[in-house]
C-alpha atoms as a PDB file:
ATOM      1  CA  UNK A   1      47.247  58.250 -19.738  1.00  0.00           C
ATOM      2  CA  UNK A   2      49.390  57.262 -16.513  1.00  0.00           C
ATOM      3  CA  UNK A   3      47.039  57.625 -13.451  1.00  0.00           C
ATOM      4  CA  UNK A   4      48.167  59.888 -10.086  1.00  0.00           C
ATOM      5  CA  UNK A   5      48.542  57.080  -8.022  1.00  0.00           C
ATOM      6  CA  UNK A   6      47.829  57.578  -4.243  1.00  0.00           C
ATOM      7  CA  UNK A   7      48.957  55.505  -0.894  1.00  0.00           C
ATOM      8  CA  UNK A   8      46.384  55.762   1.336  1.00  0.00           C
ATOM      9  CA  UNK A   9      46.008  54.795   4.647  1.00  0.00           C
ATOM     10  CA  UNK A  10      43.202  52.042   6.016  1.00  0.00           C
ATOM     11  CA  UNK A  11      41.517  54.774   7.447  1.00  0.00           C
ATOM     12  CA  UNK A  12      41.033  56.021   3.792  1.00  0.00           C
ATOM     13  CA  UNK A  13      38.893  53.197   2.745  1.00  0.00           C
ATOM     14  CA  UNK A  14      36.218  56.104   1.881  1.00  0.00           C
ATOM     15  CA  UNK A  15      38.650  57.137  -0.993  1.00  0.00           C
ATOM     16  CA  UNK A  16      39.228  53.662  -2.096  1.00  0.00           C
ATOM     17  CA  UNK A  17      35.051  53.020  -2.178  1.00  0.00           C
ATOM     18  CA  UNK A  18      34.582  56.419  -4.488  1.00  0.00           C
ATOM     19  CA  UNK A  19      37.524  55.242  -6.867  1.00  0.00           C
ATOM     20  CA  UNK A  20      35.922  51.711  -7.586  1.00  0.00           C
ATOM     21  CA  UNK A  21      32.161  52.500  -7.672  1.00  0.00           C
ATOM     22  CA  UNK A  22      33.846  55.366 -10.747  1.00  0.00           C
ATOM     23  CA  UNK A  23      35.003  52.289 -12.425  1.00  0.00           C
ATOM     24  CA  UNK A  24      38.662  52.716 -11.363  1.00  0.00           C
ATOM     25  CA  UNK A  25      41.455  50.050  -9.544  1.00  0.00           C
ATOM     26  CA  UNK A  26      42.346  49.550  -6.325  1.00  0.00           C
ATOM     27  CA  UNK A  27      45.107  47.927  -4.611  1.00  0.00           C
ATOM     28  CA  UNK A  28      44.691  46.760  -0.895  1.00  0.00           C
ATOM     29  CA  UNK A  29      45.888  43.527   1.457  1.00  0.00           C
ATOM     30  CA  UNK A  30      44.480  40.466   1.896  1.00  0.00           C
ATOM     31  CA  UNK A  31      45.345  37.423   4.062  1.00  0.00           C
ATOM     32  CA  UNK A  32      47.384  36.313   1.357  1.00  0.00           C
ATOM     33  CA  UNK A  33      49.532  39.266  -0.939  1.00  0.00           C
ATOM     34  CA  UNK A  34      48.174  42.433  -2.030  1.00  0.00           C
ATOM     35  CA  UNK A  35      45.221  42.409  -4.524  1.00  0.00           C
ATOM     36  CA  UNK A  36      44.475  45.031  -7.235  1.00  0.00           C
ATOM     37  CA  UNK A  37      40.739  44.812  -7.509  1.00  0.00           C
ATOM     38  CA  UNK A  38      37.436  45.873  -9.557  1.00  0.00           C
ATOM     39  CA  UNK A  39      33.806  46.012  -9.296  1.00  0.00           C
ATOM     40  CA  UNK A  40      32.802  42.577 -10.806  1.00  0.00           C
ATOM     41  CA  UNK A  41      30.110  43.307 -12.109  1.00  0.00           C
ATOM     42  CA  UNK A  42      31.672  46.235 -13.814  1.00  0.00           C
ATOM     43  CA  UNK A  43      32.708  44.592 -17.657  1.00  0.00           C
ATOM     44  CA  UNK A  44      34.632  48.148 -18.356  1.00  0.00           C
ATOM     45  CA  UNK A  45      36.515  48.180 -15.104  1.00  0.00           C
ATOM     46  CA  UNK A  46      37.472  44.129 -15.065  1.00  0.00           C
ATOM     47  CA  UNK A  47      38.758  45.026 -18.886  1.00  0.00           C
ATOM     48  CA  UNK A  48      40.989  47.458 -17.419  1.00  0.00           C
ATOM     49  CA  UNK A  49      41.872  45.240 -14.858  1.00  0.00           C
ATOM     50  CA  UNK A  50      43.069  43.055 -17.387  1.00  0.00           C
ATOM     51  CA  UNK A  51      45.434  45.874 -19.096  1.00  0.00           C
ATOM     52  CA  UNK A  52      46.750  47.077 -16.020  1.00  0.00           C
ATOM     53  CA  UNK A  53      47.825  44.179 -14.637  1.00  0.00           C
ATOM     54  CA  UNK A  54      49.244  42.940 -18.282  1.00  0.00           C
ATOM     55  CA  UNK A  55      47.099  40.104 -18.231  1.00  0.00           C
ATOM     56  CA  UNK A  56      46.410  37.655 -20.776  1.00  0.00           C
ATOM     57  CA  UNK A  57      42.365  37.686 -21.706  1.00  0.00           C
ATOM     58  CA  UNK A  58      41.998  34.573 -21.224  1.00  0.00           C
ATOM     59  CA  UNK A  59      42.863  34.422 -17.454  1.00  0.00           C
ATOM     60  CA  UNK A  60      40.090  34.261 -15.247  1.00  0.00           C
ATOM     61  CA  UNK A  61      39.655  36.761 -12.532  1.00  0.00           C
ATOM     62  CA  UNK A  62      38.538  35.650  -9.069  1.00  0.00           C
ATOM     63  CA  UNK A  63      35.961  37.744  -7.018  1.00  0.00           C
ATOM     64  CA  UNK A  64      36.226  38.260  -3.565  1.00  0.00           C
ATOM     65  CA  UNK A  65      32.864  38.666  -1.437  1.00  0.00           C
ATOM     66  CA  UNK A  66      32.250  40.085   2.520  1.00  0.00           C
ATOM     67  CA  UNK A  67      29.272  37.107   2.653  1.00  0.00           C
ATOM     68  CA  UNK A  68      28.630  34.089   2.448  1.00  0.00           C
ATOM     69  CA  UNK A  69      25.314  34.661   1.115  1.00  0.00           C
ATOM     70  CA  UNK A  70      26.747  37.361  -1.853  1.00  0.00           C
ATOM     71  CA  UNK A  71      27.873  34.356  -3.443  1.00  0.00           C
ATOM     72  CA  UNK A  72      24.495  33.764  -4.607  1.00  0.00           C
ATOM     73  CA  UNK A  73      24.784  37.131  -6.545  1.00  0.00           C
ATOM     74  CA  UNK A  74      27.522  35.926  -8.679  1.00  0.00           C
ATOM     75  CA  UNK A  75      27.824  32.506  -8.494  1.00  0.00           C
ATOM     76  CA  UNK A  76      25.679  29.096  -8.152  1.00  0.00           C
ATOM     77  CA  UNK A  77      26.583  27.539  -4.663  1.00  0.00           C
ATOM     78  CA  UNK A  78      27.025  23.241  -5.706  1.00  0.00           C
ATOM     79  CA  UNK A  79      26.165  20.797  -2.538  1.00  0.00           C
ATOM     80  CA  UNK A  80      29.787  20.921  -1.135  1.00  0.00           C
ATOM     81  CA  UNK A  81      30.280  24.761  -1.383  1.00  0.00           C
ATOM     82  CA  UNK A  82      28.159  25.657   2.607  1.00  0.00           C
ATOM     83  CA  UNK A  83      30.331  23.128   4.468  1.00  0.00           C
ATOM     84  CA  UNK A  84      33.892  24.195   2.896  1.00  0.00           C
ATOM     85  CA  UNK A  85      32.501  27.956   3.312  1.00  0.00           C
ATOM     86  CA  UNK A  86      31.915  27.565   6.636  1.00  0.00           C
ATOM     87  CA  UNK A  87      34.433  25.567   7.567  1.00  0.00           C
ATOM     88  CA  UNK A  88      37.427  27.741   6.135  1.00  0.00           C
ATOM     89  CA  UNK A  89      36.375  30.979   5.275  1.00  0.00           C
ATOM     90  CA  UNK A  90      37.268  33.928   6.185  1.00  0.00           C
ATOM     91  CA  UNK A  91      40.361  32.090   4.324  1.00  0.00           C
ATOM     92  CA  UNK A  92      42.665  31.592   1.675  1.00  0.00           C
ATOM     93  CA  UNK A  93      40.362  29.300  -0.395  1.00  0.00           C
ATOM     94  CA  UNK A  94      39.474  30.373  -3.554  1.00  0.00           C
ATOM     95  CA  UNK A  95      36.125  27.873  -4.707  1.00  0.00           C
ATOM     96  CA  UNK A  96      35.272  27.584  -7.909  1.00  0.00           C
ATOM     97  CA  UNK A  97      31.636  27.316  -9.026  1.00  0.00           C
ATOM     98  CA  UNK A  98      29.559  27.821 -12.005  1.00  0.00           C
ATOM     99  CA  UNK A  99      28.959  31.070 -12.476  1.00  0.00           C
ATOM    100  CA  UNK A 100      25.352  33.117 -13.222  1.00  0.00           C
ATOM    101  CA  UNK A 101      24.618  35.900 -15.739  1.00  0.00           C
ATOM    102  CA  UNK A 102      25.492  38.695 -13.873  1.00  0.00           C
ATOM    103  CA  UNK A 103      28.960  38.205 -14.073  1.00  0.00           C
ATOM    104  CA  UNK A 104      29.997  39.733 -17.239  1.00  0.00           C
ATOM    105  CA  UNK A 105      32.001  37.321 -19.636  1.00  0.00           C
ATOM    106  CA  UNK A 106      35.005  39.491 -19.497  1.00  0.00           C
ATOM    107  CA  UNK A 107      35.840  38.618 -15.742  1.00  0.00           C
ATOM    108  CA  UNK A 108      35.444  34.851 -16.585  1.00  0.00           C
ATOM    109  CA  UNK A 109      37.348  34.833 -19.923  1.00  0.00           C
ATOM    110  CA  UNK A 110      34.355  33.716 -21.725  1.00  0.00           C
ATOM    111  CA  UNK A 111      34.259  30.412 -19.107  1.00  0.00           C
ATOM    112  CA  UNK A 112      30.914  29.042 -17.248  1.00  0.00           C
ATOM    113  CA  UNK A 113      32.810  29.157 -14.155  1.00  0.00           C
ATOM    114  CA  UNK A 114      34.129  31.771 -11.280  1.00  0.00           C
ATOM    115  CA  UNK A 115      36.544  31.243  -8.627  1.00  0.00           C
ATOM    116  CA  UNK A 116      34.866  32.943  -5.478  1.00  0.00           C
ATOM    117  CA  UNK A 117      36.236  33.407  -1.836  1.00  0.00           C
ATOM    118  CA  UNK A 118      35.963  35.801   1.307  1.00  0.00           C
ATOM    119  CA  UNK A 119      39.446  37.097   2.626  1.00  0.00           C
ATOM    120  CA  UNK A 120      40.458  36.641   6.010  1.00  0.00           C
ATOM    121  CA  UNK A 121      41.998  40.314   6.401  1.00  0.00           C
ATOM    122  CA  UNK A 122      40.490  43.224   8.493  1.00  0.00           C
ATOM    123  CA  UNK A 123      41.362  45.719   5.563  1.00  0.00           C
ATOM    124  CA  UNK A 124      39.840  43.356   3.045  1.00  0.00           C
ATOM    125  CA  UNK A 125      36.692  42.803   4.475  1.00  0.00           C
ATOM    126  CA  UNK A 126      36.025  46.266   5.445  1.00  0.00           C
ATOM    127  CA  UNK A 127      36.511  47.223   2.131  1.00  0.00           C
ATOM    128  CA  UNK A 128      34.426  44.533   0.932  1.00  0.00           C
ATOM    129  CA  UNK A 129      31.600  45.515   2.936  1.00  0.00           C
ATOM    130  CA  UNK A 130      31.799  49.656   2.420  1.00  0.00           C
ATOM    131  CA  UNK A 131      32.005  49.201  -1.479  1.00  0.00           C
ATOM    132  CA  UNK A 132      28.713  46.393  -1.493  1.00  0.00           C
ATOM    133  CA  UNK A 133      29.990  44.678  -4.178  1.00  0.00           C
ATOM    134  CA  UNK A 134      31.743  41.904  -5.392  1.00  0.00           C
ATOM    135  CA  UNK A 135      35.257  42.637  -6.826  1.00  0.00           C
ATOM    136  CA  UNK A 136      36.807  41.195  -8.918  1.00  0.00           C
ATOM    137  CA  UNK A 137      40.678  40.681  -7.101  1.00  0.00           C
ATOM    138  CA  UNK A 138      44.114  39.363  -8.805  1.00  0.00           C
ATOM    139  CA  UNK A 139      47.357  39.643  -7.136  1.00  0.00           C
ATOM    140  CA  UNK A 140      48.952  43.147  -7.497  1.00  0.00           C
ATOM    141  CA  UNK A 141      51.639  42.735  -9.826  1.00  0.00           C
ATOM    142  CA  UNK A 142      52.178  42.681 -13.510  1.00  0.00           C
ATOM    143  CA  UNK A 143      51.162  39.469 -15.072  1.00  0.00           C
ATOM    144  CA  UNK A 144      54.868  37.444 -14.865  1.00  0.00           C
ATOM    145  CA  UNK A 145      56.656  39.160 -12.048  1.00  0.00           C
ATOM    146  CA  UNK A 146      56.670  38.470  -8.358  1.00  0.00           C
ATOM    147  CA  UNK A 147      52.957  38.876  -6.345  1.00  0.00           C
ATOM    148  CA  UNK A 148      53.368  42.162  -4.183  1.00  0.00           C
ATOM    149  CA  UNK A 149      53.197  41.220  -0.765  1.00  0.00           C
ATOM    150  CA  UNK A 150      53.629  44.796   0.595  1.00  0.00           C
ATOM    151  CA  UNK A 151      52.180  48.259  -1.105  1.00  0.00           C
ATOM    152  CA  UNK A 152      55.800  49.499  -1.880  1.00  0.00           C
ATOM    153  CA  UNK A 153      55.819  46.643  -4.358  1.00  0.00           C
ATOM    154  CA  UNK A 154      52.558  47.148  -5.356  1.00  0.00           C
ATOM    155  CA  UNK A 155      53.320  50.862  -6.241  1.00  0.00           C
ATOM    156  CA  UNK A 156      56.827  50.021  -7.880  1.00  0.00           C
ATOM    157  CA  UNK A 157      54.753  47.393 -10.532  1.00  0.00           C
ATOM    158  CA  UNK A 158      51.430  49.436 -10.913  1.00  0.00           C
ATOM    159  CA  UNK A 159      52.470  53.188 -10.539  1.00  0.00           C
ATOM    160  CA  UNK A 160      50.067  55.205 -13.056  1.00  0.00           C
ATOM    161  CA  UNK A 161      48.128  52.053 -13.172  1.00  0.00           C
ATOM    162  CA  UNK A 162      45.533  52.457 -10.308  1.00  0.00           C
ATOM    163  CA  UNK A 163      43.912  54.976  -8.705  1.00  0.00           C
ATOM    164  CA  UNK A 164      45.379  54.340  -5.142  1.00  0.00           C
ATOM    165  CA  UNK A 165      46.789  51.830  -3.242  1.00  0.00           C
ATOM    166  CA  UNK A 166      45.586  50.674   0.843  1.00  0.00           C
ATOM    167  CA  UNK A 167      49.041  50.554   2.521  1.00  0.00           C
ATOM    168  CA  UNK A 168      48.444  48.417   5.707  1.00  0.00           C
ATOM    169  CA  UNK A 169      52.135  46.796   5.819  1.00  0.00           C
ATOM    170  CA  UNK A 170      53.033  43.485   4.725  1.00  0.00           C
ATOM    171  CA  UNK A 171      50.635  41.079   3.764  1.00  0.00           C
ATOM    172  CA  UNK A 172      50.393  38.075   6.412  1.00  0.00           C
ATOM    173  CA  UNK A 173      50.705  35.719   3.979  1.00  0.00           C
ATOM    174  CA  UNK A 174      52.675  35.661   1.626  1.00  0.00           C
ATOM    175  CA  UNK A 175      51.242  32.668  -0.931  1.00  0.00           C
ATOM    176  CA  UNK A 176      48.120  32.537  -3.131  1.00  0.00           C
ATOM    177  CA  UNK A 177      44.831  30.924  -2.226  1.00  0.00           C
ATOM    178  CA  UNK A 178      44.194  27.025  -2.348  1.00  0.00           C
ATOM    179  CA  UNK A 179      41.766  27.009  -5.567  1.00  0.00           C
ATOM    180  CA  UNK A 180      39.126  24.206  -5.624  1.00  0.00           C
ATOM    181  CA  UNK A 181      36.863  23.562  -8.182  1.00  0.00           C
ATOM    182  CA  UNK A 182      33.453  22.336  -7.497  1.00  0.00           C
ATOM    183  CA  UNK A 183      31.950  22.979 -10.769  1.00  0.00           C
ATOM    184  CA  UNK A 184      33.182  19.345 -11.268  1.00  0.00           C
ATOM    185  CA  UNK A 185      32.980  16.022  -9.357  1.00  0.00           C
ATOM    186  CA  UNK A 186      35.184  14.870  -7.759  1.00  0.00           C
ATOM    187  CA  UNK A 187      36.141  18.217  -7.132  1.00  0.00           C
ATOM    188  CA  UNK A 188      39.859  18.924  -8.128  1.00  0.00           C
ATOM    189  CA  UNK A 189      42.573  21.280  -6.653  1.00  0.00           C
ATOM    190  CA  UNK A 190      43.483  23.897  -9.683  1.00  0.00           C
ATOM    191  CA  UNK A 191      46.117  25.485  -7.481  1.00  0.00           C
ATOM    192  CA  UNK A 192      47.662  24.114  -4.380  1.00  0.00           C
ATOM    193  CA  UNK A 193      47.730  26.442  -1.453  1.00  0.00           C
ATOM    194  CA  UNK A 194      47.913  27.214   1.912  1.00  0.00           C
ATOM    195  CA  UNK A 195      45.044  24.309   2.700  1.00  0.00           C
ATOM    196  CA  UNK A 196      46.238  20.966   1.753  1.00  0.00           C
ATOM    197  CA  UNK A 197      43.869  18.260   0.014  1.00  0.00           C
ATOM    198  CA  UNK A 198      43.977  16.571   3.669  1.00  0.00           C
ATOM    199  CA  UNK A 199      42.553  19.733   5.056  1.00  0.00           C
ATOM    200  CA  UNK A 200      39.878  19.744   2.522  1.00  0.00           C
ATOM    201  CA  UNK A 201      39.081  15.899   2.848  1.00  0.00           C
ATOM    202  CA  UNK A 202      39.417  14.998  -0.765  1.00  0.00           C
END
């Protein structure tokens, strides 16, 4: 059944916050496009995720965190992971790192790793921190098309999808995270990005 879905203002956030910790979707901005997000640790909610957005299974999600330290919740920080962290988050660097048990398979696709970073967006982070919980965050689009880097795209692609979407105007921008992975070594760029391998020093 199609959902009633809302724009909401940033102000809202409280409406977004009820509609995730029910197990529902949310779309909101980050530093990069819009993101349609779940609780992580949520297995029913990141399946739905999944058939919102059209996605194959077997894509990974990443999770977006507030903190540094909620990392630990989800994931299992290797040596390099503090000095990138703190060196460009809040950020569009997605890290990838092997993952621990309380992530449930379905987020992962069944893989050891996750691909973890903390947005460097107002509206993200306060959403982050009011919902205290990881989320699980794709770009807000059906699998295929164009990322939505404003919420009237987001709501012409996932209308009746999610529960409501966090208009805050156009996404800064624009272009996916750089994703590193540093479940291997040397660690290898999955994704190129807005930080170049320069940046990173590999």
């Amino acid at each position: 059944m199609a959902l009633d879905t809302r724009l909401i203002a940033p102000h809202q956030l409280d409406v977004a916050v009820a509609a995730l910790l029910a197990g529902e979707l949310v779309v909101f901005p980050t530093d990069t496009v819009y993101g349609i997000a779940a609780v992580a640790t949520d297995a029913a909610a990141a399946a739905a995720l999944f058939a919102a957005k059209l996605r194959p299974s077997h894509v990974a999600l990443p999770v977006m965190v507030a903190e540094t330290q909620q990392v630990q919740i989800i994931a299992q920080p290797t040596p390099r992971f503090w000095d990138l962290a703190r060196r460009f988050w809040p950020g569009p660097l997605t890290l990838v790192l092997p993952k621990t048990p309380v992530l449930p398979d379905v987020v992962t696709a069944g893989l050891s790793t996750v691909g973890v970073r903390i947005p460097d967006h107002a509206v993200a982070l306060a959403l982050l921190r009011a919902v205290a919980a990881p989320l699980a965050v794709t770009s807000a689009n059906l699998s295929g098309q164009a990322p939505a880097i404003d919420a009237s795209a987001a709501l012409q692609q996932l209308r009746g999808r999610v529960a409501c979407i966090i208009d805050d105007g156009p996404a800064p921008g624009g272009q996916p995270s750089t994703v590193l992975d540093l479940s291997q070594s040397p660690a290898v760029i999955l994704r190129p990005g807005p930080i170049s391998a320069e940046a990173l020093q590999l």
